[in-house]
C-alpha atoms as a PDB file:
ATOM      1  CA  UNK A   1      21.965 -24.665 -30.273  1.00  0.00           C
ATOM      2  CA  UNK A   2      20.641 -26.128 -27.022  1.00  0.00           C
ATOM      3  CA  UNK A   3      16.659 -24.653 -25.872  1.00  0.00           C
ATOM      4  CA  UNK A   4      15.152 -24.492 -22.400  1.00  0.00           C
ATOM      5  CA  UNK A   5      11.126 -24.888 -23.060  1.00  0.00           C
ATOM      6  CA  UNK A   6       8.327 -24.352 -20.941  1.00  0.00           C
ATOM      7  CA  UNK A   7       5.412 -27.253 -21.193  1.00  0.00           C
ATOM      8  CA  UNK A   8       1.878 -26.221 -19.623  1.00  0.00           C
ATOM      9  CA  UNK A   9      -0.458 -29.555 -19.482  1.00  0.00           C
ATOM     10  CA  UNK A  10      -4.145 -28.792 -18.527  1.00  0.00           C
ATOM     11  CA  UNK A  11      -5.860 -32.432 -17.487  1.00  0.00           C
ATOM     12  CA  UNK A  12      -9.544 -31.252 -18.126  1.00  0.00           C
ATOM     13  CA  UNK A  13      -9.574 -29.456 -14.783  1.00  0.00           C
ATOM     14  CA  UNK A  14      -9.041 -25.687 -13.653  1.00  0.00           C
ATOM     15  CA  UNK A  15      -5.330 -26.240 -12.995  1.00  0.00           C
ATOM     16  CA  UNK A  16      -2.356 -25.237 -15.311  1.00  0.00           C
ATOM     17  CA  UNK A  17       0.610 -27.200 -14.794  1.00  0.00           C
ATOM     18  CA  UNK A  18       3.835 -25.770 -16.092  1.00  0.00           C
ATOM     19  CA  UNK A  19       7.268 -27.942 -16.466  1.00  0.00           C
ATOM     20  CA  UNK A  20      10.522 -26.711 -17.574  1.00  0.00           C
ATOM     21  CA  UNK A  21      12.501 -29.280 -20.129  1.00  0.00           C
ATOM     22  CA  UNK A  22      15.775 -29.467 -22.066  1.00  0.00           C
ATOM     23  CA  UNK A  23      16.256 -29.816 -25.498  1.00  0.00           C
ATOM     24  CA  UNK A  24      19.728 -30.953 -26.465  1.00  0.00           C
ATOM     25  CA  UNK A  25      20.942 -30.758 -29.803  1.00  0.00           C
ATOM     26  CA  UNK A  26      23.600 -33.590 -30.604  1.00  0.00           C
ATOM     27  CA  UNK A  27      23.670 -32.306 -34.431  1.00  0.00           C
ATOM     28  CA  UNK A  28      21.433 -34.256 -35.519  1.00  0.00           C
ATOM     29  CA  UNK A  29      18.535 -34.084 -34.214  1.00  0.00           C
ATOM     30  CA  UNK A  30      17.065 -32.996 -30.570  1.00  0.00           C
ATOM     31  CA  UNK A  31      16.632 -34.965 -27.574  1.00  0.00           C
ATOM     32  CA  UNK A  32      14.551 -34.145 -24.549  1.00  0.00           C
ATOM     33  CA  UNK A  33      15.820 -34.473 -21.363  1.00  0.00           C
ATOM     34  CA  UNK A  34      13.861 -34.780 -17.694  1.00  0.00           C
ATOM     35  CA  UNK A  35      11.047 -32.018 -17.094  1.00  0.00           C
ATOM     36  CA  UNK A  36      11.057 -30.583 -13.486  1.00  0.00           C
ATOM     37  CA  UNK A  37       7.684 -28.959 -12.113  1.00  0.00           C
ATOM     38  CA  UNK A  38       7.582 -25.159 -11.822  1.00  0.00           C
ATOM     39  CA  UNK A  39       3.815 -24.787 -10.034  1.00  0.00           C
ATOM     40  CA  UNK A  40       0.302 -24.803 -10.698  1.00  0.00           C
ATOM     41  CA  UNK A  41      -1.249 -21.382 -12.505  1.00  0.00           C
ATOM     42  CA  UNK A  42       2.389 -19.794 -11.847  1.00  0.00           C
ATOM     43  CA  UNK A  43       3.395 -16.730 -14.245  1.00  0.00           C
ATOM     44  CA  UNK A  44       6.714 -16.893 -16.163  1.00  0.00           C
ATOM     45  CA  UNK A  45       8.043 -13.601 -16.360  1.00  0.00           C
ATOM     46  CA  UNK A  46      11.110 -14.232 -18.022  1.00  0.00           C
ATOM     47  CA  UNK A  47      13.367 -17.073 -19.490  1.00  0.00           C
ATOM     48  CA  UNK A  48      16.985 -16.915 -20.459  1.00  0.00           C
ATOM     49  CA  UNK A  49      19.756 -19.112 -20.836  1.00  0.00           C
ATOM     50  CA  UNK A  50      23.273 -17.547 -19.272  1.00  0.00           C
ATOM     51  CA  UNK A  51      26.350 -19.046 -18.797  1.00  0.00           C
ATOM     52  CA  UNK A  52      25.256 -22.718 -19.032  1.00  0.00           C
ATOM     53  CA  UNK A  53      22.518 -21.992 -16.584  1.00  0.00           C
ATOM     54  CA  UNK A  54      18.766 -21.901 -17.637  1.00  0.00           C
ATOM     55  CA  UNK A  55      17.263 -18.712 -15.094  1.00  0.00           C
ATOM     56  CA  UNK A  56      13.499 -18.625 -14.942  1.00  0.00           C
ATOM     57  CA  UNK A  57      12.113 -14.605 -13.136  1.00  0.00           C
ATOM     58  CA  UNK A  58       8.114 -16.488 -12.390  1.00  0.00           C
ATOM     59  CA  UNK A  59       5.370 -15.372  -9.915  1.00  0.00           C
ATOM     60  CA  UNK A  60       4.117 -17.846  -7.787  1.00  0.00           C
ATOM     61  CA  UNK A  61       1.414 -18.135  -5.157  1.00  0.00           C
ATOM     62  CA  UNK A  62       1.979 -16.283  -1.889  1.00  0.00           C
ATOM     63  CA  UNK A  63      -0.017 -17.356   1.212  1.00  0.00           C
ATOM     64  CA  UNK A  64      -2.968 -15.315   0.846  1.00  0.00           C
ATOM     65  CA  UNK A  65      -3.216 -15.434  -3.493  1.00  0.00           C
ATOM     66  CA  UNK A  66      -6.040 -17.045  -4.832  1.00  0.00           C
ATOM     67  CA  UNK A  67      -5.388 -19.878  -7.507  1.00  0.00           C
ATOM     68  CA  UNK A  68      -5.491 -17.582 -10.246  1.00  0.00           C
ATOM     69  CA  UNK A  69      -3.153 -15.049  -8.804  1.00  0.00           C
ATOM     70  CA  UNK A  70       0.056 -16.011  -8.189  1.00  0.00           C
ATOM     71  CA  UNK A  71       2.394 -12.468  -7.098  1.00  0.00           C
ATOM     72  CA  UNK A  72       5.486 -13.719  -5.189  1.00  0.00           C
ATOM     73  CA  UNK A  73       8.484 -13.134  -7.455  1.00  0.00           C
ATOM     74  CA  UNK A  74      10.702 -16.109  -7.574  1.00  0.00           C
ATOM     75  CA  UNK A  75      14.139 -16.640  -9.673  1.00  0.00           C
ATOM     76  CA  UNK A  76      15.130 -20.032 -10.093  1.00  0.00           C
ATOM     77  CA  UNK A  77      18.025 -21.606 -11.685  1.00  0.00           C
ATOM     78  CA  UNK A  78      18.381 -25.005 -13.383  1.00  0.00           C
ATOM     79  CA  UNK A  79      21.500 -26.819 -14.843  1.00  0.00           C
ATOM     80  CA  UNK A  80      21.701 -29.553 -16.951  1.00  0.00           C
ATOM     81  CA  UNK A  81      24.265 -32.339 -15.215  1.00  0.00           C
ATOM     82  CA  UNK A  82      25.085 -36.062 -17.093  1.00  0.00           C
ATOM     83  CA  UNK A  83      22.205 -35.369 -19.583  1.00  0.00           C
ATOM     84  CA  UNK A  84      19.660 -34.688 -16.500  1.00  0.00           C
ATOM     85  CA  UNK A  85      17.618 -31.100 -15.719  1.00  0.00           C
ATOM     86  CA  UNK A  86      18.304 -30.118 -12.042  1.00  0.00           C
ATOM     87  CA  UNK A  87      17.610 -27.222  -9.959  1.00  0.00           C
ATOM     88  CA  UNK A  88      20.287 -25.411  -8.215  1.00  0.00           C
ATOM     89  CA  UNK A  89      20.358 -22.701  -5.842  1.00  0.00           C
END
């Protein structure tokens, strides 16, 4: 089986950087494909894989949220095309 994976990097400073990735399973062994950015200090709610399409339910940062706060909901779809991550709406 194919996985969707969230990476969070944290570069020594108060941000949280989260990535979505691919990991494709050829049988052998997995390969990673592209990572696309999802936000800084964002909330992943939920993560599923459905009908070929990787669906991410997150909070992100409305206009008035401080950096620690995110609370607009957001859905966001990804599909993997030629080997490559891409969003799609």
């Amino acid at each position: 089986m194919d996985a969707a994976v969230i990476l969070v990097a944290n570069y020594g400073g108060s941000g949280f950087f989260y990535e979505l990735t691919a990991l494709i399973n050829d049988g052998a062994a997995f390969h990673q494909t592209n990572s696309l950015e999802l936000g800084d200090r964002v909330k992943i709610v939920k993560l599923r894989i459905d009908q070929g399409k990787i669906i991410i339910n997150m909070l992100t940062h409305g206009p008035n949220d401080p950096s620690c706060c995110p609370s607009k909901k957001a859905v966001l779809f990804f599909k993997l095309r030629n080997g490559q991550l891409s969003e799609i709406k």
